[in-house]
PDB file of N, CA and C in Angstrom:
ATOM      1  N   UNK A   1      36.444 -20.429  78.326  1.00  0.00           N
ATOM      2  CA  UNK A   1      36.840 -19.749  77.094  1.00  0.00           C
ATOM      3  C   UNK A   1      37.049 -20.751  75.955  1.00  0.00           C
ATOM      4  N   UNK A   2      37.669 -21.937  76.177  1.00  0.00           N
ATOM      5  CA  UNK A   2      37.987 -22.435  74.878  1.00  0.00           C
ATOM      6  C   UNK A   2      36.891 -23.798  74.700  1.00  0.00           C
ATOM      7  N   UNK A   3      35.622 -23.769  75.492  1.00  0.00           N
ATOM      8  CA  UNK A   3      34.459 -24.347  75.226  1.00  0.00           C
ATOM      9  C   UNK A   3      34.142 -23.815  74.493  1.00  0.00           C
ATOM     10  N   UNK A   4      33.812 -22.279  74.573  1.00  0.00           N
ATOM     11  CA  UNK A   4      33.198 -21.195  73.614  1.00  0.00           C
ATOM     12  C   UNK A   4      33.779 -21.224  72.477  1.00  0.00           C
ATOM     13  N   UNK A   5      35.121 -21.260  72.287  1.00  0.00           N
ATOM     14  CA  UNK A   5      35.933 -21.214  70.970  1.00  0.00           C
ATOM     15  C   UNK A   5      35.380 -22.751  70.253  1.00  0.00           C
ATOM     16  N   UNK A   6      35.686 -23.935  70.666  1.00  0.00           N
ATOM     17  CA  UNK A   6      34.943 -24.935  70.279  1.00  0.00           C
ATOM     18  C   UNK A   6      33.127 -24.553  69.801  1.00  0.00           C
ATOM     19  N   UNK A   7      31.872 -23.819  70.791  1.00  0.00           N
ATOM     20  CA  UNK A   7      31.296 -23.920  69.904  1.00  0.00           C
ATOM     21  C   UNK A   7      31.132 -23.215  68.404  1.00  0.00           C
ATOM     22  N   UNK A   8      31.972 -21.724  68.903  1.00  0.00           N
ATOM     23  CA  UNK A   8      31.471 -21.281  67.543  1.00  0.00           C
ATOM     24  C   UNK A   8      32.763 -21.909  66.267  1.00  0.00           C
ATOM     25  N   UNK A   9      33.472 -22.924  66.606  1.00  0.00           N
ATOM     26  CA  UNK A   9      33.907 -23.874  65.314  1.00  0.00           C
ATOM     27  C   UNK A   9      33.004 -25.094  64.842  1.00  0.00           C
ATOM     28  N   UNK A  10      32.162 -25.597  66.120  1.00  0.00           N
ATOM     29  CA  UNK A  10      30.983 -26.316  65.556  1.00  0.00           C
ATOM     30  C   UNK A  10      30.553 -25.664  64.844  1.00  0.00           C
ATOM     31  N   UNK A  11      29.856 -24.561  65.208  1.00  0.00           N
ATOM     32  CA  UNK A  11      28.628 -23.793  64.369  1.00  0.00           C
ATOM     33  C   UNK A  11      29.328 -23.467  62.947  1.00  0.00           C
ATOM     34  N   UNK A  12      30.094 -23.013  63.033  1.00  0.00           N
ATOM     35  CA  UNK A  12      30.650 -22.412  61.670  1.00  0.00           C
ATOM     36  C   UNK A  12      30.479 -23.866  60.812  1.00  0.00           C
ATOM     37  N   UNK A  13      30.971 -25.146  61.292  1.00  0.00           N
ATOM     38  CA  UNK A  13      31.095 -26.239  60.403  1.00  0.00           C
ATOM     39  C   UNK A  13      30.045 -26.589  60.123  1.00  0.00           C
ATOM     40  N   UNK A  14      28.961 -26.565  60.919  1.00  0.00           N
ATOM     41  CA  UNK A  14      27.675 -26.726  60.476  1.00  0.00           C
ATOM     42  C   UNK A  14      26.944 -26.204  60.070  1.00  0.00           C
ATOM     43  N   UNK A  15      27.269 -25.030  59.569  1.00  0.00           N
ATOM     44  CA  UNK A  15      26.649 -23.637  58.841  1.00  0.00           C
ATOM     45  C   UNK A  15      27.112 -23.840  57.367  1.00  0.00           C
ATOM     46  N   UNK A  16      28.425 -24.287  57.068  1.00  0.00           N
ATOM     47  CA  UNK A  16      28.781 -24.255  55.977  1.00  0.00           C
ATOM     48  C   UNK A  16      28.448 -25.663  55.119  1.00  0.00           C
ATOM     49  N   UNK A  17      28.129 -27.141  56.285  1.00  0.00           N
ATOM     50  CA  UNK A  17      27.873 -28.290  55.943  1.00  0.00           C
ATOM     51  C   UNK A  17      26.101 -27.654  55.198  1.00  0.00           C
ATOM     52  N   UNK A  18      25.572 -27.208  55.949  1.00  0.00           N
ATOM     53  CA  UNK A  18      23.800 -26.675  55.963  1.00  0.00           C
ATOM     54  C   UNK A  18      23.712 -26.081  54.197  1.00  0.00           C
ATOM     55  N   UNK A  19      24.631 -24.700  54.390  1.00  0.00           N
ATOM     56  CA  UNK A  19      24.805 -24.224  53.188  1.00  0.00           C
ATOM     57  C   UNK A  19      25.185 -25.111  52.002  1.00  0.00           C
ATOM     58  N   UNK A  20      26.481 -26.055  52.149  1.00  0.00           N
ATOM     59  CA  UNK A  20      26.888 -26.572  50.581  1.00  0.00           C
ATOM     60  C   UNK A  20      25.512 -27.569  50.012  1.00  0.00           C
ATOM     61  N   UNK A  21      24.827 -27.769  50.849  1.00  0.00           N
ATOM     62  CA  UNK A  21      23.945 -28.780  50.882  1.00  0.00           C
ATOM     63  C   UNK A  21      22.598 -28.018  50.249  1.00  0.00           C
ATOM     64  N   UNK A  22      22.106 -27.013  50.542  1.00  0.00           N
ATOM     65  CA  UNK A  22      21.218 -25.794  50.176  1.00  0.00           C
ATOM     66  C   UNK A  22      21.631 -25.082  48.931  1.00  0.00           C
ATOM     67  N   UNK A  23      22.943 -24.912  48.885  1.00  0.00           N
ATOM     68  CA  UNK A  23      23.199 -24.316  47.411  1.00  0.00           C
ATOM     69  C   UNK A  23      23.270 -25.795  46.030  1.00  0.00           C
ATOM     70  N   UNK A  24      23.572 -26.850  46.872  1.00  0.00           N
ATOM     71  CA  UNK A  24      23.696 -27.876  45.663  1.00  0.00           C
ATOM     72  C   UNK A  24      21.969 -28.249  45.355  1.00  0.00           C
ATOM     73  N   UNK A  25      21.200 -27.857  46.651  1.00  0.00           N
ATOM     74  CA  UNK A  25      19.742 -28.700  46.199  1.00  0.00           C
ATOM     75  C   UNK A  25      18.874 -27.180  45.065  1.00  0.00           C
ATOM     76  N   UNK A  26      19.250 -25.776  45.464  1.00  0.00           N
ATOM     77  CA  UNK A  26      18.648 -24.690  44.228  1.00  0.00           C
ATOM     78  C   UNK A  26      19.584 -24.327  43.743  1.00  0.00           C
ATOM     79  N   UNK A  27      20.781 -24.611  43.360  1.00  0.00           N
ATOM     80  CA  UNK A  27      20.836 -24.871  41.803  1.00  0.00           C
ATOM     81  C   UNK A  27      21.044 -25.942  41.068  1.00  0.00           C
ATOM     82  N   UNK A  28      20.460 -27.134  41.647  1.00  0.00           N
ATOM     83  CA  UNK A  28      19.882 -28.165  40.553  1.00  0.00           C
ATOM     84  C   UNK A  28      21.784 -28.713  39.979  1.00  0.00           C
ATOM     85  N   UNK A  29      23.018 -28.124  40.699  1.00  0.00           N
ATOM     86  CA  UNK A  29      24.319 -28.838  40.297  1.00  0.00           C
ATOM     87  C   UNK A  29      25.238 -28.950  41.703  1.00  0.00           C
ATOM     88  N   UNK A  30      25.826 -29.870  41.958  1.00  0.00           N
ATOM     89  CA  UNK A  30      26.655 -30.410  43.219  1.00  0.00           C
ATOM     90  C   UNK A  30      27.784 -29.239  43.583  1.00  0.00           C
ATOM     91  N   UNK A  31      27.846 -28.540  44.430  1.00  0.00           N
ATOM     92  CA  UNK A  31      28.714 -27.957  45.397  1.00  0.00           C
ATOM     93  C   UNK A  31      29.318 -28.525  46.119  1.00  0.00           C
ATOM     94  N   UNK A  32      31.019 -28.327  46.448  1.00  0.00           N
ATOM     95  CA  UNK A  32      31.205 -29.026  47.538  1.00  0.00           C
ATOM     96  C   UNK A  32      32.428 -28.330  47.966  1.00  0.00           C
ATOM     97  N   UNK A  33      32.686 -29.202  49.317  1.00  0.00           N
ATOM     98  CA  UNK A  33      34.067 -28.821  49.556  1.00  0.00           C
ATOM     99  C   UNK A  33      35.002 -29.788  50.237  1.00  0.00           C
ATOM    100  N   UNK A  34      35.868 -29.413  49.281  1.00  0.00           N
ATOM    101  CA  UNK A  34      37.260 -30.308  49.733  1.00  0.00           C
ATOM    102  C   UNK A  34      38.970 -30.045  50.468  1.00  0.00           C
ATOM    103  N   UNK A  35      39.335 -30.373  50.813  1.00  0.00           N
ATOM    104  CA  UNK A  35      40.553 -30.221  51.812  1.00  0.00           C
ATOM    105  C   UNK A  35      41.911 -30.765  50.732  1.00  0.00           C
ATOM    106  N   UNK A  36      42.406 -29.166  50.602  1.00  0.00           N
ATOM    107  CA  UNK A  36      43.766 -29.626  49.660  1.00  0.00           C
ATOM    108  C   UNK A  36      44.536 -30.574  50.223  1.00  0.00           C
ATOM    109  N   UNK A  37      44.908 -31.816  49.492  1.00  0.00           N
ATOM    110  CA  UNK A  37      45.960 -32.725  49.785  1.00  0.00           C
ATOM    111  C   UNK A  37      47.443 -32.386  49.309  1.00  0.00           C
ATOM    112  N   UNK A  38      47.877 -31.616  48.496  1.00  0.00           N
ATOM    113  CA  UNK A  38      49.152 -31.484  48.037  1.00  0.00           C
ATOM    114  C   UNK A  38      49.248 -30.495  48.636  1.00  0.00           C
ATOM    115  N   UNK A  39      50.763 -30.134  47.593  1.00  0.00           N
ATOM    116  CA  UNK A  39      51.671 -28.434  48.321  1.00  0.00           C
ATOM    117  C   UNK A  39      51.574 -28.077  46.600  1.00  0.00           C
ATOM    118  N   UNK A  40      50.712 -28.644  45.562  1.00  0.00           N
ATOM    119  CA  UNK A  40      51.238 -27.566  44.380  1.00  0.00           C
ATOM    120  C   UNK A  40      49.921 -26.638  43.817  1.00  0.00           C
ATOM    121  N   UNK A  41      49.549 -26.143  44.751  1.00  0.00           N
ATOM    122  CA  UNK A  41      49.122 -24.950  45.007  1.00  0.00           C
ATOM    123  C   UNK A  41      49.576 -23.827  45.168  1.00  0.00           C
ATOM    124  N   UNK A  42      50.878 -23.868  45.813  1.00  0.00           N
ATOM    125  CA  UNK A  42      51.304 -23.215  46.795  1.00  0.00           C
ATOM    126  C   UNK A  42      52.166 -21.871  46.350  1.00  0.00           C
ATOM    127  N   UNK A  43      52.138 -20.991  46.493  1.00  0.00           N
ATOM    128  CA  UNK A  43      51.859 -20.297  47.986  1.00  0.00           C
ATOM    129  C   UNK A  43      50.418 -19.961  48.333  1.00  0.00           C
ATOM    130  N   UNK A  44      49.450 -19.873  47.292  1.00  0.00           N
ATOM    131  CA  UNK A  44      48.185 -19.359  47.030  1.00  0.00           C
ATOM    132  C   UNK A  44      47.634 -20.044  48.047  1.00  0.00           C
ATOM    133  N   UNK A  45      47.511 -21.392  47.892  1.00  0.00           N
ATOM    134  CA  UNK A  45      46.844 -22.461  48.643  1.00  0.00           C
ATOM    135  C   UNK A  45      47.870 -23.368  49.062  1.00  0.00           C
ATOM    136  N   UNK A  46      47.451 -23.976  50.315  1.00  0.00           N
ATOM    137  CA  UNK A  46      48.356 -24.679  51.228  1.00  0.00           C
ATOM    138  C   UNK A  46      47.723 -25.713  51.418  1.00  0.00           C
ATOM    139  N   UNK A  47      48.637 -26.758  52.242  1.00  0.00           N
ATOM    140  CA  UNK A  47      47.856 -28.061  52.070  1.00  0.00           C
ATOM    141  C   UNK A  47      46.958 -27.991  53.432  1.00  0.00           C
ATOM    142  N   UNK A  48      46.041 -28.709  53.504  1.00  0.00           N
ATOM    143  CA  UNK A  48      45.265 -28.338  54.734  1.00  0.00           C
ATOM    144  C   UNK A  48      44.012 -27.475  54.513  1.00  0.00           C
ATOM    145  N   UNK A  49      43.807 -26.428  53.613  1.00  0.00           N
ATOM    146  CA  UNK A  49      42.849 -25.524  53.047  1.00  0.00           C
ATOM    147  C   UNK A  49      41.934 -26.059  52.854  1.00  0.00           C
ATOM    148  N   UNK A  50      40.879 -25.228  53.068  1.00  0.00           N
ATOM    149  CA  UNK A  50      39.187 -25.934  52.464  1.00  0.00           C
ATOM    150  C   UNK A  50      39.286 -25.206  51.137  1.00  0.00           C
ATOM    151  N   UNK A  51      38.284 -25.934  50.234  1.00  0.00           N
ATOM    152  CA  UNK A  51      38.314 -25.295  49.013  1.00  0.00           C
ATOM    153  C   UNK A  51      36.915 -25.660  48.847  1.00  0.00           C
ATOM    154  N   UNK A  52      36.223 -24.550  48.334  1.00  0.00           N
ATOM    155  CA  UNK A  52      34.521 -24.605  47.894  1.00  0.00           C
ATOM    156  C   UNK A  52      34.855 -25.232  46.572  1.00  0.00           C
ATOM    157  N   UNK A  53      34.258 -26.039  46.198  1.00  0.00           N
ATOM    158  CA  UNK A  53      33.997 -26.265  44.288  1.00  0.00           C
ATOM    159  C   UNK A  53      32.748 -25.944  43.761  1.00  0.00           C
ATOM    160  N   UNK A  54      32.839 -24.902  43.160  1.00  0.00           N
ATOM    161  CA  UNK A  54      31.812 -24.208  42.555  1.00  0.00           C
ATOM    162  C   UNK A  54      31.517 -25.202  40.729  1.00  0.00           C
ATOM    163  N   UNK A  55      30.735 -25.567  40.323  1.00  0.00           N
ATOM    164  CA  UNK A  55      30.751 -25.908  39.176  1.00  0.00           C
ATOM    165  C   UNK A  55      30.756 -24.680  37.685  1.00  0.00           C
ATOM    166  N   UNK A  56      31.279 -24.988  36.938  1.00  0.00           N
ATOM    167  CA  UNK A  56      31.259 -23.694  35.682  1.00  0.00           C
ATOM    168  C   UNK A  56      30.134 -24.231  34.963  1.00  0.00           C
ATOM    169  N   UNK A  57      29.607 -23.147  34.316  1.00  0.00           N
ATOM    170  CA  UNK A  57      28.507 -23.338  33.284  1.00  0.00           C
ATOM    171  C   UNK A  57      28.942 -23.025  31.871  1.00  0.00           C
ATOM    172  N   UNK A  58      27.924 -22.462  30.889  1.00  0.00           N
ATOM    173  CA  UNK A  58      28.348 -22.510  29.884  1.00  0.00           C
ATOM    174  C   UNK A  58      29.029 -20.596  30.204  1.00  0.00           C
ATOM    175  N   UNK A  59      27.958 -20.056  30.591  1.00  0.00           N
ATOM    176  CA  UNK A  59      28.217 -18.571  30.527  1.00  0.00           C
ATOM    177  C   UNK A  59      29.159 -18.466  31.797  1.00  0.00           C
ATOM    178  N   UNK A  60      29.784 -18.706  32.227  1.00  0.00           N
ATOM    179  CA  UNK A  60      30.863 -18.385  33.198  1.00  0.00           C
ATOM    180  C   UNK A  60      31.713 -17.853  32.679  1.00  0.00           C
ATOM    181  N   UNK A  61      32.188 -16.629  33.725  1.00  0.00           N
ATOM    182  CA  UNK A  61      33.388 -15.641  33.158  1.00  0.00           C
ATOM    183  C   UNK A  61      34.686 -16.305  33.727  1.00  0.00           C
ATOM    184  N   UNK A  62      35.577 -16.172  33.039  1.00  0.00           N
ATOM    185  CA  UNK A  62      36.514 -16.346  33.800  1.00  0.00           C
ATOM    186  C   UNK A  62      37.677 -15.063  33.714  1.00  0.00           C
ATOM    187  N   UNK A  63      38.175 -14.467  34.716  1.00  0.00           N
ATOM    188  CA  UNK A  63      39.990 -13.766  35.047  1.00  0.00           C
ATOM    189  C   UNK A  63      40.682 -14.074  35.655  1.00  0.00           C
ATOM    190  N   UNK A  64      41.213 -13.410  35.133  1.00  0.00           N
ATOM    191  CA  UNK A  64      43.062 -13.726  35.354  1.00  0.00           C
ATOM    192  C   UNK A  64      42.744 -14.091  37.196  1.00  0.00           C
ATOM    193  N   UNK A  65      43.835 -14.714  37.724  1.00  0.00           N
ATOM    194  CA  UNK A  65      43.931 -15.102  38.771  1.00  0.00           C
ATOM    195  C   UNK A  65      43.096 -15.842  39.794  1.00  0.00           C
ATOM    196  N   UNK A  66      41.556 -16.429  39.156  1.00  0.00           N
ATOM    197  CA  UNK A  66      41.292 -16.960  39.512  1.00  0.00           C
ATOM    198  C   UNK A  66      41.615 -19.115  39.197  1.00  0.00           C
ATOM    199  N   UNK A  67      41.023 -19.180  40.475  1.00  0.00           N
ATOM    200  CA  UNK A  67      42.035 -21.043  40.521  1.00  0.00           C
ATOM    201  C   UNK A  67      40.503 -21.556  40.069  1.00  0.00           C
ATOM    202  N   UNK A  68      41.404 -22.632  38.441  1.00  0.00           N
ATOM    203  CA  UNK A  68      40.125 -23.194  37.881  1.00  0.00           C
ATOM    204  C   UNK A  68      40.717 -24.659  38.690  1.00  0.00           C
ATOM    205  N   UNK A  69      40.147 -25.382  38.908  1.00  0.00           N
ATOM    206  CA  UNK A  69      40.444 -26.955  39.050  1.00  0.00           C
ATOM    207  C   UNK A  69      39.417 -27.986  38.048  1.00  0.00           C
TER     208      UNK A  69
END
């Protein structure tokens, strides 16, 4: 059982390594993801969290409650 749990946490990590890598090469701007180091996020985000970084453009919307960094 917890072989199985191990692979599908490989796979997932390497699904999402595959992807940030595929979304940064068509659209031509760097994707990534990083692992919060602080607590002043928090409660939203905790330390330990993955965080996608999406880049903004010119036409990007932004609302309320979303986390710009």
């Amino acid at each position: 059982m917890l072989k199985k749990i191990g692979n599908i946490v490989f796979f997932i990590i390497v699904f999402t390594l595959i992807s940030m890598t595929a979304l940064s090469l068509l659209r031509g701007q760097p994707t990534g993801a990083v692992a919060v180091r602080s607590w002043s996020m928090e409660p939203m985000i905790t330390r330990g969290d993955l965080a996608i970084i999406w880049p903004a453009t010119k036409k990007s919307i932004f609302s309320q409650d979303q986390i710009i960094v």
